[in-house]
C-alpha atoms as a PDB file:
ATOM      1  CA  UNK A   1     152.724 156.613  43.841  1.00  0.00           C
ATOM      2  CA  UNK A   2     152.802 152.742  43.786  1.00  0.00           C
ATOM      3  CA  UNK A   3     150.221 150.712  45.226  1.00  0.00           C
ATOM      4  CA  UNK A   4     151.445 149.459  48.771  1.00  0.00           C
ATOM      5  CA  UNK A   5     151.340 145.414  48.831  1.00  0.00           C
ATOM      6  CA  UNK A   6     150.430 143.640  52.610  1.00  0.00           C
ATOM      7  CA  UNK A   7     152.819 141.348  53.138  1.00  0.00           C
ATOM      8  CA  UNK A   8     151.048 138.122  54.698  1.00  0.00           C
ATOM      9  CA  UNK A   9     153.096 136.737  57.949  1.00  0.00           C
ATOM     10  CA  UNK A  10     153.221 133.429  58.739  1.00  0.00           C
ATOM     11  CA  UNK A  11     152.961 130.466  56.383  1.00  0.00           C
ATOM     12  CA  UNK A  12     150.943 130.201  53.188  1.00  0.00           C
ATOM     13  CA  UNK A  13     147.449 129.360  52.930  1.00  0.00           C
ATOM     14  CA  UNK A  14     147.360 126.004  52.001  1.00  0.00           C
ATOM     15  CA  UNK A  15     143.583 125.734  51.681  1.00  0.00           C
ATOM     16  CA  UNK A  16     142.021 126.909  48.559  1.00  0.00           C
ATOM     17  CA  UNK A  17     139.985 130.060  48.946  1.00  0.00           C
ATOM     18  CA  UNK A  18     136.806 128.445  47.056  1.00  0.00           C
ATOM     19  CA  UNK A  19     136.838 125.673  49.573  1.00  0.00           C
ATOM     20  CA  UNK A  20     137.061 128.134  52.500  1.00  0.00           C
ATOM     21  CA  UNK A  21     133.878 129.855  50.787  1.00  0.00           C
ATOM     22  CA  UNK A  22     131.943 127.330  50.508  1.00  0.00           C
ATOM     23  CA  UNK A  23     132.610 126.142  53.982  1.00  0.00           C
ATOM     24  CA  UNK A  24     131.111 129.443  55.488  1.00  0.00           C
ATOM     25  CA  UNK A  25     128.060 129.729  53.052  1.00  0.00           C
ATOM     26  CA  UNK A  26     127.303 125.760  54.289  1.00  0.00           C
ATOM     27  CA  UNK A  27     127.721 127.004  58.399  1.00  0.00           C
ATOM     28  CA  UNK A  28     126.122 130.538  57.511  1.00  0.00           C
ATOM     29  CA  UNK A  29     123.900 130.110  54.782  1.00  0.00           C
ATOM     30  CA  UNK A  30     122.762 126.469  54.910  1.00  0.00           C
ATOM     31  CA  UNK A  31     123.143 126.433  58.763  1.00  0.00           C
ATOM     32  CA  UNK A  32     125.231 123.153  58.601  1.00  0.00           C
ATOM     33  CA  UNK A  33     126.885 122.287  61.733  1.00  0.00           C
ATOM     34  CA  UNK A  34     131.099 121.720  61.496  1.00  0.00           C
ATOM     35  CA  UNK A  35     130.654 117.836  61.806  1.00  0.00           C
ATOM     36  CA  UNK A  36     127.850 118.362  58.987  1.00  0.00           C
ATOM     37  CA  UNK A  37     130.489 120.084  56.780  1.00  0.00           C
ATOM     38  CA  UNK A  38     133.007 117.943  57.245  1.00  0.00           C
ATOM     39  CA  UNK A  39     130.392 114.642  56.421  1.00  0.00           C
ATOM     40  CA  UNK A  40     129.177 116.621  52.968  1.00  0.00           C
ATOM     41  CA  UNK A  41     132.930 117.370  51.951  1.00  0.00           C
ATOM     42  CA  UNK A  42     133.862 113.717  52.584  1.00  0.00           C
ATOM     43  CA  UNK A  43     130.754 112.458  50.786  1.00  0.00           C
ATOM     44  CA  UNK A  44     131.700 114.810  47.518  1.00  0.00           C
ATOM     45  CA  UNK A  45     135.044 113.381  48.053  1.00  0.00           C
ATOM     46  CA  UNK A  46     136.861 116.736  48.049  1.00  0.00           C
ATOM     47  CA  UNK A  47     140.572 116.047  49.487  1.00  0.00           C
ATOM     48  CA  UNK A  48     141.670 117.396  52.531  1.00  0.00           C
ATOM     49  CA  UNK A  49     144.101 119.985  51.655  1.00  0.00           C
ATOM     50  CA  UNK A  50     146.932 118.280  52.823  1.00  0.00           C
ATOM     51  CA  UNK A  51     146.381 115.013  51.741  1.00  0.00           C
ATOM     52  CA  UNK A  52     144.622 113.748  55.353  1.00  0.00           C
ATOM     53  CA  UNK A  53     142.773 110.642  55.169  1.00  0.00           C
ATOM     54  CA  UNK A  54     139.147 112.030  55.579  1.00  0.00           C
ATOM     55  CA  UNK A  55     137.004 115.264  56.545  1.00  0.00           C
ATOM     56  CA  UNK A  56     136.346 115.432  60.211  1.00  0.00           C
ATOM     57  CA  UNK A  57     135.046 118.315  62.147  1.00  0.00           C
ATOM     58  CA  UNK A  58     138.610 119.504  64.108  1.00  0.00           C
ATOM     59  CA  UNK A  59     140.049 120.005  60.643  1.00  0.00           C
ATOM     60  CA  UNK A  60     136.720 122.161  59.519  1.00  0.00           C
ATOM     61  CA  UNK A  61     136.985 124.033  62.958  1.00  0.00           C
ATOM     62  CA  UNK A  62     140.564 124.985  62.427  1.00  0.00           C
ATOM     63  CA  UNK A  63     140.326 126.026  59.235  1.00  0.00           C
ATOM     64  CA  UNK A  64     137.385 128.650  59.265  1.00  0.00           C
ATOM     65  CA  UNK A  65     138.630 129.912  62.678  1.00  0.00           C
ATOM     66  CA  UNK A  66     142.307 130.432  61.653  1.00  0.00           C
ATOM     67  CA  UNK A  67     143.747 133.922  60.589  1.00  0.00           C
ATOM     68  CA  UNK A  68     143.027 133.009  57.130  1.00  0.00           C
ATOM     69  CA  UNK A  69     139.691 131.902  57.474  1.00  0.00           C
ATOM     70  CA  UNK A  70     138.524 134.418  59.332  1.00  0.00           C
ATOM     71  CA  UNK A  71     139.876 136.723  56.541  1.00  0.00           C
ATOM     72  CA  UNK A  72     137.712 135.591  54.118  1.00  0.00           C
ATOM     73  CA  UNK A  73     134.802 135.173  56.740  1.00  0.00           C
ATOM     74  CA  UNK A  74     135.122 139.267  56.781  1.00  0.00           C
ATOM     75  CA  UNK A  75     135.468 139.489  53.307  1.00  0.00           C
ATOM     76  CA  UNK A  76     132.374 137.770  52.916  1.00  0.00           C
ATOM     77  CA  UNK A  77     130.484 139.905  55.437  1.00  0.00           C
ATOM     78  CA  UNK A  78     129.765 137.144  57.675  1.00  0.00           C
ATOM     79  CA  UNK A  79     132.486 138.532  60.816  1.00  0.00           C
ATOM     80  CA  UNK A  80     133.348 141.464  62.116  1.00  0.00           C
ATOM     81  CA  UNK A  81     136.741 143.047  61.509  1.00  0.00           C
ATOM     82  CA  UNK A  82     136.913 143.596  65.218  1.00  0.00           C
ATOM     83  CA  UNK A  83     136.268 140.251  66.521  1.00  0.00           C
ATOM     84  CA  UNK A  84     139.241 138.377  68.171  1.00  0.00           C
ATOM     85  CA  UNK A  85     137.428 135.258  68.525  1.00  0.00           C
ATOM     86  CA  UNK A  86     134.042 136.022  67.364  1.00  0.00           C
ATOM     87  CA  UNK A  87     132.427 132.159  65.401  1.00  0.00           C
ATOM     88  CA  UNK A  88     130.266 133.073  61.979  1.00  0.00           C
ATOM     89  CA  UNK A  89     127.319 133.951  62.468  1.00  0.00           C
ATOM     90  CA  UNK A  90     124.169 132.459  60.756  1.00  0.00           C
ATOM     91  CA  UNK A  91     122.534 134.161  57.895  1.00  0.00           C
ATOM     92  CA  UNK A  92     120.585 131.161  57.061  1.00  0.00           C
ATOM     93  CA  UNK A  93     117.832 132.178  54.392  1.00  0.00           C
ATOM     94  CA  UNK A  94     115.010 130.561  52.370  1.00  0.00           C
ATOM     95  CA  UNK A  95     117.524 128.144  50.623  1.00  0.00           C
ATOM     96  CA  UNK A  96     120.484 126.585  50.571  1.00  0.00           C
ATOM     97  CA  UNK A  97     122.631 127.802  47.287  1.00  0.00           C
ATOM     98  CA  UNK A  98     124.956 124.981  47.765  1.00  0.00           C
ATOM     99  CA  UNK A  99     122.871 122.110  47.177  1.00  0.00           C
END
């Protein structure tokens, strides 16, 4: 019997995954705010994934809380599978891993 492949709808992802990551362990982890994310990604000078002119906290907003994002954000433990429009919650700790 051969493994059964999901077939994603819509459009491909056009964000990287590792970006995506490290946006939820910043709001989760670190407890950064979206407008806080989006000033630390435009200070590291990571491009916007489609080539936008700089970070702000709409584009942060829509990518964590689209169907992709919150894919990874259950991957990562930090929604529930259930949620329709459930926002990550905080598991801020001791530290910030991400500098």
């Amino acid at each position: 019997m051969s493994a059964v492949t999901v077939k994603r709808r819509g459009r491909k992802p056009v964000c990287p995954r590792e970006l995506v990551e490290k946006m939820y362990e910043l709001h989760c982890c670190c407890g950064l705010s979206y407008q806080k994310i989006a000033d630390r990604l435009k200070t590291e000078g990571v491009p916007m994934p489609l080539g936008g002119l700089q970070w702000m906290k709409s584009a942060v907003v829509r990518i964590m809380e689209s169907t992709y994002g919150r894919e990874i954000g259950v991957e990562l433990g930090l929604l529930d599978v259930d949620a329709e429009a459930q926002r990550p919650r905080s598991t801020q700790s001791t530290g910030c891993p991400a500098g």
